[in-house]
PDB file of N, CA and C in Angstrom:
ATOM      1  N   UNK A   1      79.958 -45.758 -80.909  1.00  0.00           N
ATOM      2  CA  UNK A   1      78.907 -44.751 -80.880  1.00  0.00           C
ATOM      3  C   UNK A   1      78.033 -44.989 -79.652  1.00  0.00           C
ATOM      4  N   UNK A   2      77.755 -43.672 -78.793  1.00  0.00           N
ATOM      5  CA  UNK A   2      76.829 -43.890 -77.477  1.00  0.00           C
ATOM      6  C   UNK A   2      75.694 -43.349 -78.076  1.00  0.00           C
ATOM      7  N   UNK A   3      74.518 -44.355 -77.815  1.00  0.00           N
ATOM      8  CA  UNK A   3      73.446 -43.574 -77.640  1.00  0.00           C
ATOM      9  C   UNK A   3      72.600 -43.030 -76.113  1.00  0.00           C
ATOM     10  N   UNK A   4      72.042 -41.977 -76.252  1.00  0.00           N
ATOM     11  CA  UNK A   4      71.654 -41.120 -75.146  1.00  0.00           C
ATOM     12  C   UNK A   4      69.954 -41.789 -74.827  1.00  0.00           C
ATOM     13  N   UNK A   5      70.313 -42.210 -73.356  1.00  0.00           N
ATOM     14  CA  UNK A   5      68.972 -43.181 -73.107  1.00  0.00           C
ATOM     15  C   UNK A   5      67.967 -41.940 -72.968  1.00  0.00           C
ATOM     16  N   UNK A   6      66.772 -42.007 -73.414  1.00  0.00           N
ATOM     17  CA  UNK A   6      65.302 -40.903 -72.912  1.00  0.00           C
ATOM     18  C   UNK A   6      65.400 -40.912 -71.605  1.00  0.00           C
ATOM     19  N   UNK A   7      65.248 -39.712 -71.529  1.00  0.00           N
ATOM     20  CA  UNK A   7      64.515 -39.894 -69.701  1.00  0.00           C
ATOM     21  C   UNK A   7      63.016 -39.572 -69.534  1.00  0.00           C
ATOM     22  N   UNK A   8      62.175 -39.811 -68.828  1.00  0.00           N
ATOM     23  CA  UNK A   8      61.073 -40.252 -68.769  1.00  0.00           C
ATOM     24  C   UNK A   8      60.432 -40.117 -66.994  1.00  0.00           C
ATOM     25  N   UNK A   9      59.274 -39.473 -67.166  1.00  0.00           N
ATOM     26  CA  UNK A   9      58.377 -39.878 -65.607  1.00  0.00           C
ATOM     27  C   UNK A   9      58.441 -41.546 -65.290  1.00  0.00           C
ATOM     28  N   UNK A  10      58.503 -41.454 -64.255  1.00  0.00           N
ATOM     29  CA  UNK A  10      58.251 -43.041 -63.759  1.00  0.00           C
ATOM     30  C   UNK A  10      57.046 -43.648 -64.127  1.00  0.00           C
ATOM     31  N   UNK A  11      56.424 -44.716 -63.994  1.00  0.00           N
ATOM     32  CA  UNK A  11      54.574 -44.951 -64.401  1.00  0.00           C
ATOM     33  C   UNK A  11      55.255 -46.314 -63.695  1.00  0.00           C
ATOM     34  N   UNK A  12      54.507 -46.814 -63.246  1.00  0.00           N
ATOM     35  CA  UNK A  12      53.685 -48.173 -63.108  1.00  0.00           C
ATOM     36  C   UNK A  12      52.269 -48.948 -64.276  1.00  0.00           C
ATOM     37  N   UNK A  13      53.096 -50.246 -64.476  1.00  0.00           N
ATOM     38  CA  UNK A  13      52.159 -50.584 -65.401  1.00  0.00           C
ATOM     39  C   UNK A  13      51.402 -51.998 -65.325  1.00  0.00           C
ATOM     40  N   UNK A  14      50.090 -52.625 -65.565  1.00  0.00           N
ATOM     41  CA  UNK A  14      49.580 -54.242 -65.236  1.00  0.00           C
ATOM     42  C   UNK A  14      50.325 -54.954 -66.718  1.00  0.00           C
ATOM     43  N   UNK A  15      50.862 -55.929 -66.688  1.00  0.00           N
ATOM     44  CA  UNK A  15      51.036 -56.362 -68.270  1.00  0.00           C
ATOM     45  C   UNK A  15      50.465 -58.074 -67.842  1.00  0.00           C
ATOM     46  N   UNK A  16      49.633 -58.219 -69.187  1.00  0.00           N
ATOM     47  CA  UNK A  16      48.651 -59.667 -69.192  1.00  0.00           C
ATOM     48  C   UNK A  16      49.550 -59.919 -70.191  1.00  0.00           C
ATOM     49  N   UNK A  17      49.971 -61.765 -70.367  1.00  0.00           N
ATOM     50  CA  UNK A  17      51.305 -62.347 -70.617  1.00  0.00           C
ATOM     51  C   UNK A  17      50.801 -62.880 -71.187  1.00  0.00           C
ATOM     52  N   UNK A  18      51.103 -64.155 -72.423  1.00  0.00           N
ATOM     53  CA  UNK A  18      50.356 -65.225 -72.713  1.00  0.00           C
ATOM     54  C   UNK A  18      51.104 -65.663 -74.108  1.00  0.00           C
ATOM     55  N   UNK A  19      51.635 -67.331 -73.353  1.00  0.00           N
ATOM     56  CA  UNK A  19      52.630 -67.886 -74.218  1.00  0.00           C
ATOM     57  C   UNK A  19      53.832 -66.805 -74.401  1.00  0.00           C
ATOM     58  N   UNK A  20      54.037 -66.205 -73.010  1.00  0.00           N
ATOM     59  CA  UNK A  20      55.551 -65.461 -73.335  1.00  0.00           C
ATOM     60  C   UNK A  20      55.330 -64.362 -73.859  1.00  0.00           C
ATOM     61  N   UNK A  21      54.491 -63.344 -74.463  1.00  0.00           N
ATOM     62  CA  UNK A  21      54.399 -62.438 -75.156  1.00  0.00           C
ATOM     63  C   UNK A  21      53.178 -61.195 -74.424  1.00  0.00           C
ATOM     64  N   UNK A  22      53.737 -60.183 -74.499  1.00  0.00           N
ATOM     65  CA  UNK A  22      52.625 -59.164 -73.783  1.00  0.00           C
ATOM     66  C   UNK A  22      51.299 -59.161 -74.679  1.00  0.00           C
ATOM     67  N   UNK A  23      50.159 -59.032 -73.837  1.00  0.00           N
ATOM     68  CA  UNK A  23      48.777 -59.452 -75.140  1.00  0.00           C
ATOM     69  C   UNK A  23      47.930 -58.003 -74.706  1.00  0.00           C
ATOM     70  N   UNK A  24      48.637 -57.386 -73.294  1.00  0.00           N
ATOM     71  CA  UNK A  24      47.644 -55.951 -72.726  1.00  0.00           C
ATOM     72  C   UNK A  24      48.466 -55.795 -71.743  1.00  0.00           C
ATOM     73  N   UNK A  25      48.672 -54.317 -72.108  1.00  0.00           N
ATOM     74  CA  UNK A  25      48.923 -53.234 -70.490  1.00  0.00           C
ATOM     75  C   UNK A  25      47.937 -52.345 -70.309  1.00  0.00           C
ATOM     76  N   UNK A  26      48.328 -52.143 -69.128  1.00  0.00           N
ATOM     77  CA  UNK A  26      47.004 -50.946 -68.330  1.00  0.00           C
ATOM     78  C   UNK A  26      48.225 -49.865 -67.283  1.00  0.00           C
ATOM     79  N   UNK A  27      48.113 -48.691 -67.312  1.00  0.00           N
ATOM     80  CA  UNK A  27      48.819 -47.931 -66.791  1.00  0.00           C
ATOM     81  C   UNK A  27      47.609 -47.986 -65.346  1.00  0.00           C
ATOM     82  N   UNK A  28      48.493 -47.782 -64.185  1.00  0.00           N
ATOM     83  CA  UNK A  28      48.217 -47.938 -62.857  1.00  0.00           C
ATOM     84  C   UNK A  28      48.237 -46.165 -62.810  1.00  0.00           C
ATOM     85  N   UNK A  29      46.848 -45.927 -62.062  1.00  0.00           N
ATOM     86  CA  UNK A  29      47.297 -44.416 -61.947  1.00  0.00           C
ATOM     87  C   UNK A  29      47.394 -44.133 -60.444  1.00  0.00           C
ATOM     88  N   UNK A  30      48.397 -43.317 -60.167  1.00  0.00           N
ATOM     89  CA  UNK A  30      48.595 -42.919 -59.139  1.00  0.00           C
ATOM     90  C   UNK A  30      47.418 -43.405 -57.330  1.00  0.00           C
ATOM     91  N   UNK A  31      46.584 -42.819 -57.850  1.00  0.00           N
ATOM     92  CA  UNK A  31      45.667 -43.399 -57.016  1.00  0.00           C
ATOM     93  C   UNK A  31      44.748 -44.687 -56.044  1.00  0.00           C
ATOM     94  N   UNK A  32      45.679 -45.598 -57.532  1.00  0.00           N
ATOM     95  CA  UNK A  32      45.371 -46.925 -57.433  1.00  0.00           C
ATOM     96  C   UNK A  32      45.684 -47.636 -56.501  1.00  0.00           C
ATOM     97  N   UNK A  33      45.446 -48.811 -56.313  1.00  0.00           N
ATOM     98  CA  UNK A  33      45.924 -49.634 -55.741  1.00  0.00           C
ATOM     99  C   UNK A  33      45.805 -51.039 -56.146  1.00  0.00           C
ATOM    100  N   UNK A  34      46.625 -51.925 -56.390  1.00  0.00           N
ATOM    101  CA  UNK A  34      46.526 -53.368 -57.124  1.00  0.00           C
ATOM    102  C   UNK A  34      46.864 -54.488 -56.075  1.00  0.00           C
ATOM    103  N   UNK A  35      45.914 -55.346 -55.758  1.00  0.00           N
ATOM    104  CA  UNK A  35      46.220 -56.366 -54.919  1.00  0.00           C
ATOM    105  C   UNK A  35      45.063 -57.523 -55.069  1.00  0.00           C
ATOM    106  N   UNK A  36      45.010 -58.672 -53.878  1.00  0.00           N
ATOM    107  CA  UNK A  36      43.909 -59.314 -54.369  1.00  0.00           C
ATOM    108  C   UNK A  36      43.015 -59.407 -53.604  1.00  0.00           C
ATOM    109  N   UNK A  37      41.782 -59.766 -53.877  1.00  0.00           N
ATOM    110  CA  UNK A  37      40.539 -59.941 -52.980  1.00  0.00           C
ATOM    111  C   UNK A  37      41.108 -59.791 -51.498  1.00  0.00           C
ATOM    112  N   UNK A  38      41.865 -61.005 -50.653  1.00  0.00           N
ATOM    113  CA  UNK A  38      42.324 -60.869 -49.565  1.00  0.00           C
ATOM    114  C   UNK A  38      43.250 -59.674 -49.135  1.00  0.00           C
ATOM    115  N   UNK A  39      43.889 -58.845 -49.955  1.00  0.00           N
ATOM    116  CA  UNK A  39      44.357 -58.003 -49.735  1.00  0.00           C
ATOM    117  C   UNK A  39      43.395 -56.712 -49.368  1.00  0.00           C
ATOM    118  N   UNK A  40      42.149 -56.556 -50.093  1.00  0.00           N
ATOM    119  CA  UNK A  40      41.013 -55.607 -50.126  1.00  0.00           C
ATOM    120  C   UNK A  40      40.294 -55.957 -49.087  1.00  0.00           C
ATOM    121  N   UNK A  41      40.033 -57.416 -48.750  1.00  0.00           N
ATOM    122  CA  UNK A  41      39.146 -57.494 -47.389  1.00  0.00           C
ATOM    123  C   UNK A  41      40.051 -56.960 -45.750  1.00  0.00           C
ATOM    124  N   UNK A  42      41.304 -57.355 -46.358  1.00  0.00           N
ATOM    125  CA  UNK A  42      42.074 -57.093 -45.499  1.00  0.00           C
ATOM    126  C   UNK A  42      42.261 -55.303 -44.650  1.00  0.00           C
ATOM    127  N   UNK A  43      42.588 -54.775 -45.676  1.00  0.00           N
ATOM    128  CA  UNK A  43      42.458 -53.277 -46.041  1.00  0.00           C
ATOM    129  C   UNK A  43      41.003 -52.503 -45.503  1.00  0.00           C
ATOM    130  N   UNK A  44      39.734 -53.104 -45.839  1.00  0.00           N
ATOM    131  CA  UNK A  44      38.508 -52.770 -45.558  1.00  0.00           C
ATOM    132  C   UNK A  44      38.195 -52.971 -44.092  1.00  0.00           C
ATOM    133  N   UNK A  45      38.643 -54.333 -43.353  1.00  0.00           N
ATOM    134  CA  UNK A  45      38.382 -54.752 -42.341  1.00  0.00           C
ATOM    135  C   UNK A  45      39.691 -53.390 -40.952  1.00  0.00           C
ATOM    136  N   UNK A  46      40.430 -53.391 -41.439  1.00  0.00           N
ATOM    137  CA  UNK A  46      41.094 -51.740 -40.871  1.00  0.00           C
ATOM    138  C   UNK A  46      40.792 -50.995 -40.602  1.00  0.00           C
ATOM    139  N   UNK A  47      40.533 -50.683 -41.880  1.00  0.00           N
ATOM    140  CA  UNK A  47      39.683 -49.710 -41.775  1.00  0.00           C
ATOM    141  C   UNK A  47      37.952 -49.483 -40.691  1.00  0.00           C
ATOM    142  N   UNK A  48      37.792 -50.464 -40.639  1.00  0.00           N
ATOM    143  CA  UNK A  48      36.541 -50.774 -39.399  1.00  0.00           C
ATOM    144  C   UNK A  48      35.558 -51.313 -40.201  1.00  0.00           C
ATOM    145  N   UNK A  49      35.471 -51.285 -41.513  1.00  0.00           N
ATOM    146  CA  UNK A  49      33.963 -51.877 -42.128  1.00  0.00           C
ATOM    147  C   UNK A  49      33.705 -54.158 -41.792  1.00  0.00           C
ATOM    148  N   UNK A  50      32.717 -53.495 -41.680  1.00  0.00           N
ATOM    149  CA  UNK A  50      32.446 -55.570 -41.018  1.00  0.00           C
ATOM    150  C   UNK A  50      32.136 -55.380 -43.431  1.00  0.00           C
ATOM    151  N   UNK A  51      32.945 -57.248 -43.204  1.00  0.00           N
ATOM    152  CA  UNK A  51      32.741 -57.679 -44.696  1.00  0.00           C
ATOM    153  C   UNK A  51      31.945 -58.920 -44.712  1.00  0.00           C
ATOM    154  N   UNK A  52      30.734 -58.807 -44.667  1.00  0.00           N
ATOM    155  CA  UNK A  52      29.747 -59.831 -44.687  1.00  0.00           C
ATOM    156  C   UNK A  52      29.549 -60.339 -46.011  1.00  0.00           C
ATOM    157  N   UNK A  53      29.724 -61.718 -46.283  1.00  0.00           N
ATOM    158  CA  UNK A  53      29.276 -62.259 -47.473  1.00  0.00           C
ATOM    159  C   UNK A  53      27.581 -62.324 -47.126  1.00  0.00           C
ATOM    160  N   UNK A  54      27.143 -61.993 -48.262  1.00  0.00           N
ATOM    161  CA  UNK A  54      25.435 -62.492 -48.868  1.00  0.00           C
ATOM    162  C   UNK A  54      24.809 -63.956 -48.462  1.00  0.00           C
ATOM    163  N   UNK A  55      23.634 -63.964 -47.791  1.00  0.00           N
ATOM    164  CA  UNK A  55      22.915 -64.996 -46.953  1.00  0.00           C
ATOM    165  C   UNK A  55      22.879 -65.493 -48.851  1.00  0.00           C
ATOM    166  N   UNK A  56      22.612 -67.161 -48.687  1.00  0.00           N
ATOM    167  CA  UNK A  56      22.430 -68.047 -49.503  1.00  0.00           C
ATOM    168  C   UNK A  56      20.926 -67.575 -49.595  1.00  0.00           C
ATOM    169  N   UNK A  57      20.022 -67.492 -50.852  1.00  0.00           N
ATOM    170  CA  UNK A  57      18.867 -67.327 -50.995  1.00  0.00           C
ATOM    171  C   UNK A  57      17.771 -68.702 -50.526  1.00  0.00           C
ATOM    172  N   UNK A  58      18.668 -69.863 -50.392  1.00  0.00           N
ATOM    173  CA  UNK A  58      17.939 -71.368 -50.342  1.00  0.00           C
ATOM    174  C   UNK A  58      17.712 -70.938 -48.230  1.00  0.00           C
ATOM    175  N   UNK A  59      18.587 -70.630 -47.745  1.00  0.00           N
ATOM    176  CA  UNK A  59      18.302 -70.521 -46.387  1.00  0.00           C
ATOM    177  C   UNK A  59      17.527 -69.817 -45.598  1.00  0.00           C
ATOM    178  N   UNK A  60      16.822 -68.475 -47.024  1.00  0.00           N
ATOM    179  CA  UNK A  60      15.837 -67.528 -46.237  1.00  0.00           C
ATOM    180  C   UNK A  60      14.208 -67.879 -46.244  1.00  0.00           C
TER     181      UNK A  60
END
């Protein structure tokens, strides 16, 4: 006996893991973009924006 696989839109999805087992997904929407800090400074600095970290409050 064949069964007939669904067909389906594509999606992109985040899945949080823990001890082997999915514990949360989050659907990525189109618009998104997922990467990390260095990837975003990276991206920002391209774009032309200066990424200044915050003066220490003890130095002003």
């Amino acid at each position: 006996m064949h069964q007939k696989t669904a067909e389906h839109e594509q999606t992109r999805v985040l899945l949080t893991i823990k001890n082997g087992k999915v514990i949360f997904i989050r659907h990525v929407h189109d618009d998104e973009l997922v990467g990390t800090l260095s990837t975003f400074l990276f991206i920002a600095e391209k774009a032309g924006y200066d990424v200044i970290a915050p003066a220490d409050e003890d130095e002003e």
